[in-house]
Structures are given as structure tokens and as C-alpha cells.
PDB file of N, CA and C in Angstrom:
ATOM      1  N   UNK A   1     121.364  90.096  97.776  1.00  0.00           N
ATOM      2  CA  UNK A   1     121.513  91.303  97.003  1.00  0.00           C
ATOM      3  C   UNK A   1     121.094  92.492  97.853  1.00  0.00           C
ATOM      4  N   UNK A   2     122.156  93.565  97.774  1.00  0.00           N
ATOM      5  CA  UNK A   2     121.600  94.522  98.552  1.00  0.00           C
ATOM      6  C   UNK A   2     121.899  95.987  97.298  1.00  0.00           C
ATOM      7  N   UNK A   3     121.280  97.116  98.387  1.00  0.00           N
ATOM      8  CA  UNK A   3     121.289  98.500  97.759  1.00  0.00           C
ATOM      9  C   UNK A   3     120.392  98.461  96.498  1.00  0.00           C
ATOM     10  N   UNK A   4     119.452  97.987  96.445  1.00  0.00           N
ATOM     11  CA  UNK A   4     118.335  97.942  95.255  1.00  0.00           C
ATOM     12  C   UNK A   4     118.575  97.452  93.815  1.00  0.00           C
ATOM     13  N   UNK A   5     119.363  96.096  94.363  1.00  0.00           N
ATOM     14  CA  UNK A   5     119.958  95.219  93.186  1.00  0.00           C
ATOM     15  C   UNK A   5     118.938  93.997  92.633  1.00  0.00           C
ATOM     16  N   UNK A   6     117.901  93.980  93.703  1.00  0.00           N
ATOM     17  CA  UNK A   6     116.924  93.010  93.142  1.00  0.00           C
ATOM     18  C   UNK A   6     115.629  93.492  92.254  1.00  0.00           C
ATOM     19  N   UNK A   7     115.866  95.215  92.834  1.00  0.00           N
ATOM     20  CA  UNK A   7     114.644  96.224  91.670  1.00  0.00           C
ATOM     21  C   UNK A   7     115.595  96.419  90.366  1.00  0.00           C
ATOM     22  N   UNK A   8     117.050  96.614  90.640  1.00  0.00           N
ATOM     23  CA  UNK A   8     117.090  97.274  89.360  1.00  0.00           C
ATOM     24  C   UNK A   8     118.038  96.364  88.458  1.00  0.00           C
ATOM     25  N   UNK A   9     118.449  95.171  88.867  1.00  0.00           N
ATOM     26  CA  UNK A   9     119.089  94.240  87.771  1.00  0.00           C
ATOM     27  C   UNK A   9     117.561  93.618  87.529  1.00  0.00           C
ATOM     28  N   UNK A  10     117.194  93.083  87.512  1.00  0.00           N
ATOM     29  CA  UNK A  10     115.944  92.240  86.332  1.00  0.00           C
ATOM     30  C   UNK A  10     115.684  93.347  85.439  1.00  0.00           C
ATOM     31  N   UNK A  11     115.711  94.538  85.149  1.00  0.00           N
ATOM     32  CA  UNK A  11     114.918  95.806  84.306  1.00  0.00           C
ATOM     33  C   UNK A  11     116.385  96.143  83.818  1.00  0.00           C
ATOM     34  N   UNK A  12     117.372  95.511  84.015  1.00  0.00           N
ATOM     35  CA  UNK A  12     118.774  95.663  83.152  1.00  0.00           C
ATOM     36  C   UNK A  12     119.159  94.813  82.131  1.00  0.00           C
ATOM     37  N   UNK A  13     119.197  93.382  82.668  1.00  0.00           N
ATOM     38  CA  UNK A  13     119.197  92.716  82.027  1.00  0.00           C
ATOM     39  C   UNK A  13     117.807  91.390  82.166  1.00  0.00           C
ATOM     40  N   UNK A  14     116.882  91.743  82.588  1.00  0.00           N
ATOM     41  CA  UNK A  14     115.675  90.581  82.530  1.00  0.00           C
ATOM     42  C   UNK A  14     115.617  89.926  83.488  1.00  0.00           C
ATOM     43  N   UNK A  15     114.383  89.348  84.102  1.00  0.00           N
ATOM     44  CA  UNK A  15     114.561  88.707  85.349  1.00  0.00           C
ATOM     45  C   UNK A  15     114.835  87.205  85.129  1.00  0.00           C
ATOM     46  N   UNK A  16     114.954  86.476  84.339  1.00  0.00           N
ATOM     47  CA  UNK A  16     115.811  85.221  84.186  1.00  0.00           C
ATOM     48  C   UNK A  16     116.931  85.244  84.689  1.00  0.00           C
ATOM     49  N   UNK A  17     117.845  86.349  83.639  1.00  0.00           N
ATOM     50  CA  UNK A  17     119.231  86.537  84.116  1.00  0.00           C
ATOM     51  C   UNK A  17     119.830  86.790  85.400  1.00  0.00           C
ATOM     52  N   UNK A  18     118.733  87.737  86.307  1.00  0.00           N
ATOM     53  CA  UNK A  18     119.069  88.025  86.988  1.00  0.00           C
ATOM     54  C   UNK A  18     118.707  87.211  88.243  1.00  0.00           C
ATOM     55  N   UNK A  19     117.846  86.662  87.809  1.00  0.00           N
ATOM     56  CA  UNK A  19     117.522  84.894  88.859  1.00  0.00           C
ATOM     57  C   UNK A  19     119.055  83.916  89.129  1.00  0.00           C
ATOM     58  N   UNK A  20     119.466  84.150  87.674  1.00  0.00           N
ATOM     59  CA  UNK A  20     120.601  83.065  87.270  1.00  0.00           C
ATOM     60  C   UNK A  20     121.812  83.715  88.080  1.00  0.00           C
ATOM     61  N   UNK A  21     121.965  84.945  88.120  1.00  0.00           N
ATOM     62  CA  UNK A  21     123.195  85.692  88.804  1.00  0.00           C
ATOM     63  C   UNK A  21     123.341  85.789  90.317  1.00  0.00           C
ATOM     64  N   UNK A  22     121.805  85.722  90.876  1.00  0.00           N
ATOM     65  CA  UNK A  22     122.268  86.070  91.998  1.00  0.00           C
ATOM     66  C   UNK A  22     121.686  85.126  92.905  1.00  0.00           C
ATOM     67  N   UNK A  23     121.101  83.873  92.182  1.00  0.00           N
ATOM     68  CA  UNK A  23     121.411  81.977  92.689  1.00  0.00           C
ATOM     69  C   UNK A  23     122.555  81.710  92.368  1.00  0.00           C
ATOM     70  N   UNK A  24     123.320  81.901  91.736  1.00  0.00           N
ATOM     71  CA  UNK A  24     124.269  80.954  91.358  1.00  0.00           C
ATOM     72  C   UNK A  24     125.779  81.501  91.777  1.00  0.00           C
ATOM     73  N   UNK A  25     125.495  83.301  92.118  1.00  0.00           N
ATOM     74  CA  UNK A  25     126.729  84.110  92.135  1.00  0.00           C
ATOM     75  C   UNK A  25     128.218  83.663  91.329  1.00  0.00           C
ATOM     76  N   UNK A  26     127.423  83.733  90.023  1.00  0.00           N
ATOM     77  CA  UNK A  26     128.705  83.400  89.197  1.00  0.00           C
ATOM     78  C   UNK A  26     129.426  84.631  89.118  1.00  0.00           C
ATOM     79  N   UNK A  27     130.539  84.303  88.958  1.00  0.00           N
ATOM     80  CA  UNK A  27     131.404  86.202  88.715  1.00  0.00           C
ATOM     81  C   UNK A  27     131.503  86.053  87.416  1.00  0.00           C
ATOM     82  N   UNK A  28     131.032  87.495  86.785  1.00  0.00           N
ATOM     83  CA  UNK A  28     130.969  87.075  85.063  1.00  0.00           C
ATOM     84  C   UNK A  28     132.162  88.361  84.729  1.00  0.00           C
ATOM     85  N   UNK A  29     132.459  87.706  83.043  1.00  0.00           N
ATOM     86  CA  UNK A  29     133.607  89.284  83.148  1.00  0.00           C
ATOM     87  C   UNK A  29     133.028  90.483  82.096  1.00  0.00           C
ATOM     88  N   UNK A  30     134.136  91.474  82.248  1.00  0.00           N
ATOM     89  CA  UNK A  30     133.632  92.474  81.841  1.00  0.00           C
ATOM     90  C   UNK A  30     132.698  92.266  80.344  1.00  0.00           C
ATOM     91  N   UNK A  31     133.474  91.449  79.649  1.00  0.00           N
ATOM     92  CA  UNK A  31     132.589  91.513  78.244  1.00  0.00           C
ATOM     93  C   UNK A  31     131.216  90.700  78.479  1.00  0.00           C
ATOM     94  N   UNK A  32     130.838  89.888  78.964  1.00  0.00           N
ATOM     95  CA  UNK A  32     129.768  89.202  79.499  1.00  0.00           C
ATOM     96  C   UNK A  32     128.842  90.345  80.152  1.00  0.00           C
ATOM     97  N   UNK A  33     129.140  91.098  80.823  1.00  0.00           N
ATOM     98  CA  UNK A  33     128.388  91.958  81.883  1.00  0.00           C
ATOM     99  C   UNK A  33     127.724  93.525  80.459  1.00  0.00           C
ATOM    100  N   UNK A  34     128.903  93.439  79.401  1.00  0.00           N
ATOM    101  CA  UNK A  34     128.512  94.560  78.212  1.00  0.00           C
ATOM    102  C   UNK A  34     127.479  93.831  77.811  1.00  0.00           C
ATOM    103  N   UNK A  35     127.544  92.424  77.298  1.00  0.00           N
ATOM    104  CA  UNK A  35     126.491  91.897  76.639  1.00  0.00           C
ATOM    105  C   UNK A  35     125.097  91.553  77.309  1.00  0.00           C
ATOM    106  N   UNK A  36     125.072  91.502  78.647  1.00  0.00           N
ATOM    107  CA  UNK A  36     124.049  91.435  79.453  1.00  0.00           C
ATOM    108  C   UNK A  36     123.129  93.141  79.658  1.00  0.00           C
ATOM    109  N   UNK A  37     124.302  94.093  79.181  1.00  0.00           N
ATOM    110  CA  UNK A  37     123.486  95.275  79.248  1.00  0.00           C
ATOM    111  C   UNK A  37     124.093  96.157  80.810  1.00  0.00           C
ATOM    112  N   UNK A  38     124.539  95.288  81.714  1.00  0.00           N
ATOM    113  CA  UNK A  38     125.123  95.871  82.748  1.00  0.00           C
ATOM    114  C   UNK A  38     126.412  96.829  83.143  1.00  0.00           C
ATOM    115  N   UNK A  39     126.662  96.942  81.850  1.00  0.00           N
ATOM    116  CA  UNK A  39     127.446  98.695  81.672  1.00  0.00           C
ATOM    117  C   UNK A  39     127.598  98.160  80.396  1.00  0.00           C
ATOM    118  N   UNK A  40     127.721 100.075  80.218  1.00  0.00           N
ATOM    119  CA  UNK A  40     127.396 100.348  78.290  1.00  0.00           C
ATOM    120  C   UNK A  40     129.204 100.553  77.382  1.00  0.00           C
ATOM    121  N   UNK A  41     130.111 100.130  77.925  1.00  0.00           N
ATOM    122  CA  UNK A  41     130.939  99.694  77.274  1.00  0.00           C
ATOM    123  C   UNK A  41     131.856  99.047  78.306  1.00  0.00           C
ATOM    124  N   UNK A  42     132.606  98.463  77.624  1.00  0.00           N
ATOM    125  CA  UNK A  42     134.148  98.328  77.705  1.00  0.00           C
ATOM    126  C   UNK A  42     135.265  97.946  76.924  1.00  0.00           C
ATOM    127  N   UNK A  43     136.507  98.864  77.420  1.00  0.00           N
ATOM    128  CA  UNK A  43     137.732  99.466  77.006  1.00  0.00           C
ATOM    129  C   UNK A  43     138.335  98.448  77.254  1.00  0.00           C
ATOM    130  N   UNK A  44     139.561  98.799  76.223  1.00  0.00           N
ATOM    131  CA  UNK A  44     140.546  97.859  76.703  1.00  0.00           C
ATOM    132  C   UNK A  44     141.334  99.027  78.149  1.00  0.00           C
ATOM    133  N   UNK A  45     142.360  98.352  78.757  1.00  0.00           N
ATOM    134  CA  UNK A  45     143.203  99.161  79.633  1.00  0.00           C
ATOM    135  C   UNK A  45     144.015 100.661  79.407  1.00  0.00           C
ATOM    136  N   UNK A  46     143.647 101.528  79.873  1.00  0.00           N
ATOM    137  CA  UNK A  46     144.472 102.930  79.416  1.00  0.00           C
ATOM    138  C   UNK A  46     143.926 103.788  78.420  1.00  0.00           C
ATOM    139  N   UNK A  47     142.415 103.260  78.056  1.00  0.00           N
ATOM    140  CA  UNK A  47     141.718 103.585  77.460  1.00  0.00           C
ATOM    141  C   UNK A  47     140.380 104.695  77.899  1.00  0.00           C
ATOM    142  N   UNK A  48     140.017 104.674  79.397  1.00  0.00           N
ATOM    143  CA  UNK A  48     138.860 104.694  80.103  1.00  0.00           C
ATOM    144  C   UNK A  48     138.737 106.370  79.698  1.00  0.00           C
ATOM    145  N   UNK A  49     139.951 106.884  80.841  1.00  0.00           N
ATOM    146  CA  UNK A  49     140.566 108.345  80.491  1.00  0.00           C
ATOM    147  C   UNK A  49     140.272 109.016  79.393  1.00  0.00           C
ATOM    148  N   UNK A  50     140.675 108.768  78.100  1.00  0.00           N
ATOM    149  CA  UNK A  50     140.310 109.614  76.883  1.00  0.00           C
ATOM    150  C   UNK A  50     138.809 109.311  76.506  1.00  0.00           C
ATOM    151  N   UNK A  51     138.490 108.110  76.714  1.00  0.00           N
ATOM    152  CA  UNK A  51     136.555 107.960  76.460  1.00  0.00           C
ATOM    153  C   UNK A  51     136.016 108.577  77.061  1.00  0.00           C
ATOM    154  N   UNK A  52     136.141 108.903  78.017  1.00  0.00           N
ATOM    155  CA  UNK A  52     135.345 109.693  79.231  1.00  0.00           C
ATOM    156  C   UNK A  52     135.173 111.441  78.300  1.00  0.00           C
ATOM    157  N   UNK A  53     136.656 111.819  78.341  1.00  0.00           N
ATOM    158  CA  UNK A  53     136.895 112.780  77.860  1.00  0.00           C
ATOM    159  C   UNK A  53     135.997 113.135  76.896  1.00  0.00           C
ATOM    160  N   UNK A  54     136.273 112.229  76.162  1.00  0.00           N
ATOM    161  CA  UNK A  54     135.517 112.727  74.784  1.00  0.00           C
ATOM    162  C   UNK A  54     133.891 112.459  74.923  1.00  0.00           C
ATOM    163  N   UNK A  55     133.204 111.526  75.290  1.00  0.00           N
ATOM    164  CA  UNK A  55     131.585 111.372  75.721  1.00  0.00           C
ATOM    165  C   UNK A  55     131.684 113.521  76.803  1.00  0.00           C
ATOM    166  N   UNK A  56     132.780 112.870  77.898  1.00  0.00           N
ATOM    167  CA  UNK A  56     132.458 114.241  78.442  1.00  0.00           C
ATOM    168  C   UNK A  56     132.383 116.255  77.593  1.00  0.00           C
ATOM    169  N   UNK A  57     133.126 115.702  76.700  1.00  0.00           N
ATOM    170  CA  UNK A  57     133.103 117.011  75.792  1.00  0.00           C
ATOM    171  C   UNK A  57     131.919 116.619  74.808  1.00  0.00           C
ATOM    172  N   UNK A  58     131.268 116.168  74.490  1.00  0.00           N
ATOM    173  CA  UNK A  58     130.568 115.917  73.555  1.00  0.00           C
ATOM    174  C   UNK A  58     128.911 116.097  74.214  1.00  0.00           C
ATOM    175  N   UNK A  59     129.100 115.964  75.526  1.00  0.00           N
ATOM    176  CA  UNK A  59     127.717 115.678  76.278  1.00  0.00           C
ATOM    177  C   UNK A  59     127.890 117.588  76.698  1.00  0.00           C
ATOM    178  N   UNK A  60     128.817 118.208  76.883  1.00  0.00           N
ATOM    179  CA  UNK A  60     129.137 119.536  77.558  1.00  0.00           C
ATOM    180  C   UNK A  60     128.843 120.672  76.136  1.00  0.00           C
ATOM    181  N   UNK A  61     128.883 119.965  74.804  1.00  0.00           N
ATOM    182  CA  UNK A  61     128.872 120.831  74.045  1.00  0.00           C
ATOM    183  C   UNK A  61     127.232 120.472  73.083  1.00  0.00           C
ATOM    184  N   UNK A  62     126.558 119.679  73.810  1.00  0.00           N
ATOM    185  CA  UNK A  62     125.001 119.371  73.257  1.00  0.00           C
ATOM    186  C   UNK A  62     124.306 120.746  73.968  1.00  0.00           C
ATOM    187  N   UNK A  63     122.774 120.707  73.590  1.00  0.00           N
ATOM    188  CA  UNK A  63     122.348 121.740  74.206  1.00  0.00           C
ATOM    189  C   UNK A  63     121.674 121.584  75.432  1.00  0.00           C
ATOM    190  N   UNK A  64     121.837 122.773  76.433  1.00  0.00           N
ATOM    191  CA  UNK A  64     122.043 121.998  77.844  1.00  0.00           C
ATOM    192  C   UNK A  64     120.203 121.654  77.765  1.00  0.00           C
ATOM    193  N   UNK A  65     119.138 122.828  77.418  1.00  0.00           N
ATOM    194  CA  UNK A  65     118.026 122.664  77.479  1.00  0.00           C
ATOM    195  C   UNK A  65     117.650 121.253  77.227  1.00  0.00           C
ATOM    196  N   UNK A  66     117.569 120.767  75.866  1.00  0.00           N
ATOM    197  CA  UNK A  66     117.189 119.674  75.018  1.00  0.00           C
ATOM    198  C   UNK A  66     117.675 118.636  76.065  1.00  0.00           C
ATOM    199  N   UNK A  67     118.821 118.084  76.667  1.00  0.00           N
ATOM    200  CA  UNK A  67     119.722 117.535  77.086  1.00  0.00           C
ATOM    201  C   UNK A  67     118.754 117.324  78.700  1.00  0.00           C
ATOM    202  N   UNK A  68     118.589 118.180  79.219  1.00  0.00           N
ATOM    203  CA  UNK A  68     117.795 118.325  80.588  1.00  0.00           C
ATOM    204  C   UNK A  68     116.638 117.554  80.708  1.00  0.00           C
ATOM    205  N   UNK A  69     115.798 118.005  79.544  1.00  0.00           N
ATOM    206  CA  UNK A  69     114.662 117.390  79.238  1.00  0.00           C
ATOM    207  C   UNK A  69     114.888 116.127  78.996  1.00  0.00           C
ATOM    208  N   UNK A  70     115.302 115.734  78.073  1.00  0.00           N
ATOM    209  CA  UNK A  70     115.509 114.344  77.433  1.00  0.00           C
ATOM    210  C   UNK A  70     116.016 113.702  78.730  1.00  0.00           C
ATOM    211  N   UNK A  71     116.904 113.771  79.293  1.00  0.00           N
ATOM    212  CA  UNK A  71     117.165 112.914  80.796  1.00  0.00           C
ATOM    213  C   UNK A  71     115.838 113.105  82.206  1.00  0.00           C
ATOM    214  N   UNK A  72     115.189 114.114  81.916  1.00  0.00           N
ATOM    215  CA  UNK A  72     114.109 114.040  83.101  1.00  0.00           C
ATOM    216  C   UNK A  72     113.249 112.997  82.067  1.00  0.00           C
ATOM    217  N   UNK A  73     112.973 113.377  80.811  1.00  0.00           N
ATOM    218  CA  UNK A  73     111.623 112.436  80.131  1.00  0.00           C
ATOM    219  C   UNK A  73     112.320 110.821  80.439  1.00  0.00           C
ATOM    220  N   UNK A  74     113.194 110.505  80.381  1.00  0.00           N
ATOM    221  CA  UNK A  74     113.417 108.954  79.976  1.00  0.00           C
ATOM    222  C   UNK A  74     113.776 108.344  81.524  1.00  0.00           C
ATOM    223  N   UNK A  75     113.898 109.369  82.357  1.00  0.00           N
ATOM    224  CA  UNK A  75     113.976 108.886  84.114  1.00  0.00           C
ATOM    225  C   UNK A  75     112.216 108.807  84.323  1.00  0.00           C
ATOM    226  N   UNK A  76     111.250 109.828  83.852  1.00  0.00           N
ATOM    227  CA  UNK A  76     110.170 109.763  84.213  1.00  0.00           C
ATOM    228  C   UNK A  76     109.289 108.540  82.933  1.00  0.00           C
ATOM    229  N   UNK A  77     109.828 108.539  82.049  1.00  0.00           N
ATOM    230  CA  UNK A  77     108.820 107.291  80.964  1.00  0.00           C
ATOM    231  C   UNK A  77     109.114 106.004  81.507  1.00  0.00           C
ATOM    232  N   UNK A  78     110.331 105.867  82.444  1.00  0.00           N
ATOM    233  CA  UNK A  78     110.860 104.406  82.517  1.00  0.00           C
ATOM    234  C   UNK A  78     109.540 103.221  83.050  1.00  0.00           C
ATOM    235  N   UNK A  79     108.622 104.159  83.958  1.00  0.00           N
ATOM    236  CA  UNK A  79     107.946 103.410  83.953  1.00  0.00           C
ATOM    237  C   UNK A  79     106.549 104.489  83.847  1.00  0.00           C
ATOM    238  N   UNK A  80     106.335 104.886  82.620  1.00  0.00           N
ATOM    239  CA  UNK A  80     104.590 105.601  82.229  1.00  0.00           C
ATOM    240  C   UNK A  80     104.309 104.427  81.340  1.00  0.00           C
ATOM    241  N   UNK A  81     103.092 104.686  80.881  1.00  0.00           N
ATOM    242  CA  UNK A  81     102.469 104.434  80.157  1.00  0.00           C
ATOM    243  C   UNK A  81     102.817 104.632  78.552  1.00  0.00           C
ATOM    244  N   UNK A  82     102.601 104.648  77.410  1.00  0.00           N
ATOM    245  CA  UNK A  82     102.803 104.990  76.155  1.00  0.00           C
ATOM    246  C   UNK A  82     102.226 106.778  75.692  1.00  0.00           C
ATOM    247  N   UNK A  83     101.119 106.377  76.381  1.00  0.00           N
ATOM    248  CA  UNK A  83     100.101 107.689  76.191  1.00  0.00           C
ATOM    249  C   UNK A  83     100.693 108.843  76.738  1.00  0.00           C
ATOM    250  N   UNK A  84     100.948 108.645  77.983  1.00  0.00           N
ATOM    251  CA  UNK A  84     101.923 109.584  79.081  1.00  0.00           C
ATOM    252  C   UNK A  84     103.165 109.954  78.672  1.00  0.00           C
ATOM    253  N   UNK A  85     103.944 109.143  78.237  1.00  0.00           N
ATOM    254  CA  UNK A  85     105.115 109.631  77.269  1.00  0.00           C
ATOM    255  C   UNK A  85     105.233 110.289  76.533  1.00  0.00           C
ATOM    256  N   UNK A  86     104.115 110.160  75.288  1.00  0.00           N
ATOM    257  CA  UNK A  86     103.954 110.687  74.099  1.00  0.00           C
ATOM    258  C   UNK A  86     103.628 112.069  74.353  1.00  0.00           C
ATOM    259  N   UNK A  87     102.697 112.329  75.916  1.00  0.00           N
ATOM    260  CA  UNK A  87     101.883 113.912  75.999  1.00  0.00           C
ATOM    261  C   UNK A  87     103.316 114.313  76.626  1.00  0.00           C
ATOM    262  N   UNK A  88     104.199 113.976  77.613  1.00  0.00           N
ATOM    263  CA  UNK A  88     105.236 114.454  77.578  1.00  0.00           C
ATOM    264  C   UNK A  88     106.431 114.914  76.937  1.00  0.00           C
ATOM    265  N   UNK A  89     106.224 113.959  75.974  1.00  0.00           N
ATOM    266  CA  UNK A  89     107.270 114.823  74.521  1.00  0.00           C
ATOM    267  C   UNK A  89     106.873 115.643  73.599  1.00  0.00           C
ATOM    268  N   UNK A  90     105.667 115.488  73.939  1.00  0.00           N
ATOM    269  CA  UNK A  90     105.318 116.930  72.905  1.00  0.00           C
ATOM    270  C   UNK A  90     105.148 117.919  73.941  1.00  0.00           C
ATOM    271  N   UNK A  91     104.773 118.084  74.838  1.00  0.00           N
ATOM    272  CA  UNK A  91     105.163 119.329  76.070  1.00  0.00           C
ATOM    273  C   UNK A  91     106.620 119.643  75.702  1.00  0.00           C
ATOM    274  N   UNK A  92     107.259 119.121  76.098  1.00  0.00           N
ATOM    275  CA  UNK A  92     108.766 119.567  76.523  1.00  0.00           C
ATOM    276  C   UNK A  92     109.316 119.588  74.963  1.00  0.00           C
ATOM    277  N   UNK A  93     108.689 119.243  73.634  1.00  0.00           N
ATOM    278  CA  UNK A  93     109.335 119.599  72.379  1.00  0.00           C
ATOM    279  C   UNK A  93     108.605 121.056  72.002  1.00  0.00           C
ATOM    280  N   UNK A  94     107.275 121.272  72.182  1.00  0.00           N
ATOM    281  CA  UNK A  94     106.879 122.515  72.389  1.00  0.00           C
ATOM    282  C   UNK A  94     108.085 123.657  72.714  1.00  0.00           C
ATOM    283  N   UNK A  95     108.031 123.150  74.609  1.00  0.00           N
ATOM    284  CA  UNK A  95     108.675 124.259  75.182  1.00  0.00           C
ATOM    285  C   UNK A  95     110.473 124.369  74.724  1.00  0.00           C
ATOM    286  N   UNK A  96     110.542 123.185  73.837  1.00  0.00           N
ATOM    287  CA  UNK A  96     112.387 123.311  73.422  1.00  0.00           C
ATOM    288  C   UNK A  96     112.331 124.271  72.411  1.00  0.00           C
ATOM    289  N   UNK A  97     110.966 124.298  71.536  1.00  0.00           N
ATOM    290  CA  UNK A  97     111.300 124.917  70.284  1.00  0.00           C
ATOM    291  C   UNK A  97     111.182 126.471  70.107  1.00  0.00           C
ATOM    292  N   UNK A  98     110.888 126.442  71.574  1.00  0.00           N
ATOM    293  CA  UNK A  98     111.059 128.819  71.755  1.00  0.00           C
ATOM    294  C   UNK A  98     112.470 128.649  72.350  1.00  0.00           C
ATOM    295  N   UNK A  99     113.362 127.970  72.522  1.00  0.00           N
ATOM    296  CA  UNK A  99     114.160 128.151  73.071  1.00  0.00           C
ATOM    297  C   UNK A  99     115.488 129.056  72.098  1.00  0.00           C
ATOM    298  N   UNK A 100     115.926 129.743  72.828  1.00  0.00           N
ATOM    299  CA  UNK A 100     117.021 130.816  71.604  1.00  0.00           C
ATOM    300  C   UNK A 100     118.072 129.238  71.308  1.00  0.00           C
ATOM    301  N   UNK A 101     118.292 128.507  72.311  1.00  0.00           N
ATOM    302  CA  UNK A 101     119.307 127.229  71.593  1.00  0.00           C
ATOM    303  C   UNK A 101     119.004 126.954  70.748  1.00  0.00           C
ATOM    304  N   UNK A 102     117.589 126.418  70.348  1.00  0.00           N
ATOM    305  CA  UNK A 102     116.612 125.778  69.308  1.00  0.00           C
ATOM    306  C   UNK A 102     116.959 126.527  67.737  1.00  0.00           C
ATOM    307  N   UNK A 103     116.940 128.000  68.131  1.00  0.00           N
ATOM    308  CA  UNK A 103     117.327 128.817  66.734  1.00  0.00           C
ATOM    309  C   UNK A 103     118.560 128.803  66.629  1.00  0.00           C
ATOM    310  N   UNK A 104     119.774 129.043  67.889  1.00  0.00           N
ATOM    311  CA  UNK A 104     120.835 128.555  67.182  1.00  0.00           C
ATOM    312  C   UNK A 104     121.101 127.555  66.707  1.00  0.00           C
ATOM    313  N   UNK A 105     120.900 126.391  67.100  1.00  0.00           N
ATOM    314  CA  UNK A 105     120.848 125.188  66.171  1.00  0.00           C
ATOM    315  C   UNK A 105     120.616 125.089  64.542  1.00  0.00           C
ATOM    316  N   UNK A 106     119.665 125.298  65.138  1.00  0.00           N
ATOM    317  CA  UNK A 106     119.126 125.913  63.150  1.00  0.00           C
ATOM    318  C   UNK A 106     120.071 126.965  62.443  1.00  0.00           C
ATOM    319  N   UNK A 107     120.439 127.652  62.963  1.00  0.00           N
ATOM    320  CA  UNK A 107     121.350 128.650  62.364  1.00  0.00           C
ATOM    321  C   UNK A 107     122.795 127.675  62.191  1.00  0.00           C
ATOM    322  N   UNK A 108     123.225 127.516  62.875  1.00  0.00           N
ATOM    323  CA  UNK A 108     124.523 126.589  62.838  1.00  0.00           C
ATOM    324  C   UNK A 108     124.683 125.961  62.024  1.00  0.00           C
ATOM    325  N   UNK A 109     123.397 124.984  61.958  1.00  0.00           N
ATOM    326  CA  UNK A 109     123.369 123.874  60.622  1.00  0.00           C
ATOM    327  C   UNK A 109     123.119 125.035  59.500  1.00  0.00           C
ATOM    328  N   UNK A 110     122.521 125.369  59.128  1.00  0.00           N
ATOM    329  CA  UNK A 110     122.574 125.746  58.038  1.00  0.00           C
ATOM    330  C   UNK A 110     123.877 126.951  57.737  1.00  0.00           C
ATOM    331  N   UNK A 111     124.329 127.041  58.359  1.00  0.00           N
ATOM    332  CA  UNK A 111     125.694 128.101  58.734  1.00  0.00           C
ATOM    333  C   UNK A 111     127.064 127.179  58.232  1.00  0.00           C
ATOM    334  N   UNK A 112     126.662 125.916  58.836  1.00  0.00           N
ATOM    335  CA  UNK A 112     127.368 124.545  58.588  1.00  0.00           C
ATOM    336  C   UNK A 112     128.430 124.994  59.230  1.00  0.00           C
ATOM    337  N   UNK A 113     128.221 125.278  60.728  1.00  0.00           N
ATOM    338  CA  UNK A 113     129.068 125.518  61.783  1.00  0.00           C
ATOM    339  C   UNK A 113     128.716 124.835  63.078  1.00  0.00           C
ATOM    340  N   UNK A 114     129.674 124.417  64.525  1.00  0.00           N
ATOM    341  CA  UNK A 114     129.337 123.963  65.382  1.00  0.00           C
ATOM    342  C   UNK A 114     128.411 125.328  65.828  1.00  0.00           C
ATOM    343  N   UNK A 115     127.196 124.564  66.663  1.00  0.00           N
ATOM    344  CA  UNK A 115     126.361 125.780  67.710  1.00  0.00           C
ATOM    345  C   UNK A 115     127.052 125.777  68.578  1.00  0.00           C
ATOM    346  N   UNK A 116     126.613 127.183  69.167  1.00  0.00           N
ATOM    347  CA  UNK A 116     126.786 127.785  70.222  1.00  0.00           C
ATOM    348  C   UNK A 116     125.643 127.680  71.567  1.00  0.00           C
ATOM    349  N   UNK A 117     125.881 127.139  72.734  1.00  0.00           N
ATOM    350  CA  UNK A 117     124.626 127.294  73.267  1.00  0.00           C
ATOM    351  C   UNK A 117     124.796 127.838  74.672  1.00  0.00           C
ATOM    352  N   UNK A 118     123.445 128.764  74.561  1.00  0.00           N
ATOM    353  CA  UNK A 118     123.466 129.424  75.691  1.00  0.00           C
ATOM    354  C   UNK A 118     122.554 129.268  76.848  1.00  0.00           C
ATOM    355  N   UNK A 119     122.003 128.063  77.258  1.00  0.00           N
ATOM    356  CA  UNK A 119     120.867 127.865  77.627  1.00  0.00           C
ATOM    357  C   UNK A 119     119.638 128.592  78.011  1.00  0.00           C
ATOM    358  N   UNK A 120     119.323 129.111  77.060  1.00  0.00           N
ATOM    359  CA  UNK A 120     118.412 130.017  76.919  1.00  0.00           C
ATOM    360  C   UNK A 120     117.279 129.624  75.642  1.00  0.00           C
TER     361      UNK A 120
END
């Protein structure tokens, strides 16, 4: 196994599995590899294109702040502590909730309209 396949498959799918995969180099298929956790879907054929699309418009129209954070916290919790996590989400929910996105949000919903966000 190379390119940091022996750190980061056991913490994907467990280090049993990943004992079993890469003694035995079975080739497994795509639906086997969803259920192991080693990618988070799959399409049938001619399908990939419009999923993308739509995760990609859907991830482009969240708020970029909230969105930033939440991907630095869950790259940095992967491996903290419980305690360390917890003081980190309330930091960064603190600093989300002066955010002008934060009030448009709130305005939106109760507007019962899509937000607008300006990362700000």
C-alpha cells in the first residue's frame, strides 16, 4: 500500500477490513466499496454529471462562513479529544453568530425565502 493508504483506510473502513483488503488484494466493486464506507455514493452510469451538479449548487449556495468552519472543525476534531471539540464549537458558533450571514438566515426563514449570502 502506498500514498498513505495504510493511515487512512483502517479509519475508513476499520482495521480488520483493511487487514483483509490489502492481504488478500481482493478487487471489490463499487457497491461493496459504498458499503465499506470507501466513497459516499454510487450512481448508476450517466448519472455522476447531474449529482455533482446539484451537491455542487447546493454546497455553493450554503453559507460560505458556517461551511468554512464546519470543514476546518471536523478536519481538526478527527483526531481531538471530546473536550477539545466541544471548546471548538462553541468558539466558532460564537464567532458564526455576529456574522451578517447568520441574520440573513434568520431573516430568510422567517421571510420563508432562499438566503442570500454574503460572507460577511
Amino acid at each position: 500500500m502506498n500514498f498513505g493508504g495504510t493511515w487512512m483506510l483502517p479509519r475508513l473502513i476499520g482495521l480488520h477490513r483493511a487487514k483483509e483488503l490489502a492481504f488478500f488484494a481482493d478487487v471489490i466493486d463499487a457497491k461493496q466499496a459504498e458499503d465499506f464506507g470507501i466513497v459516499n455514493k454510487v450512481l448508476p452510469h450517466g448519472e455522476l454529471d447531474a449529482f455533482v451538479d446539484d451537491w455542487a449548487d447546493r454546497l455553493a449556495a450554503g453559507p460560505p462562513i458556517a461551511v468554512a468552519m464546519t470543514k476546518r472543525l471536523l478536519t481538526l476534531n478527527a483526531n481531538a479529544d471530546f473536550a477539545s471539540a466541544l471548546e471548538g464549537e462553541g468558539m466558532a458558533q460564537s464567532l458564526n453568530f455576529t456574522t451578517e450571514d447568520t441574520k440573513e438566515a434568520v431573516k430568510a426563514f422567517l421571510e420563508k425565502r432562499p438566503p442570500t449570502f454574503t460572507s460577511r
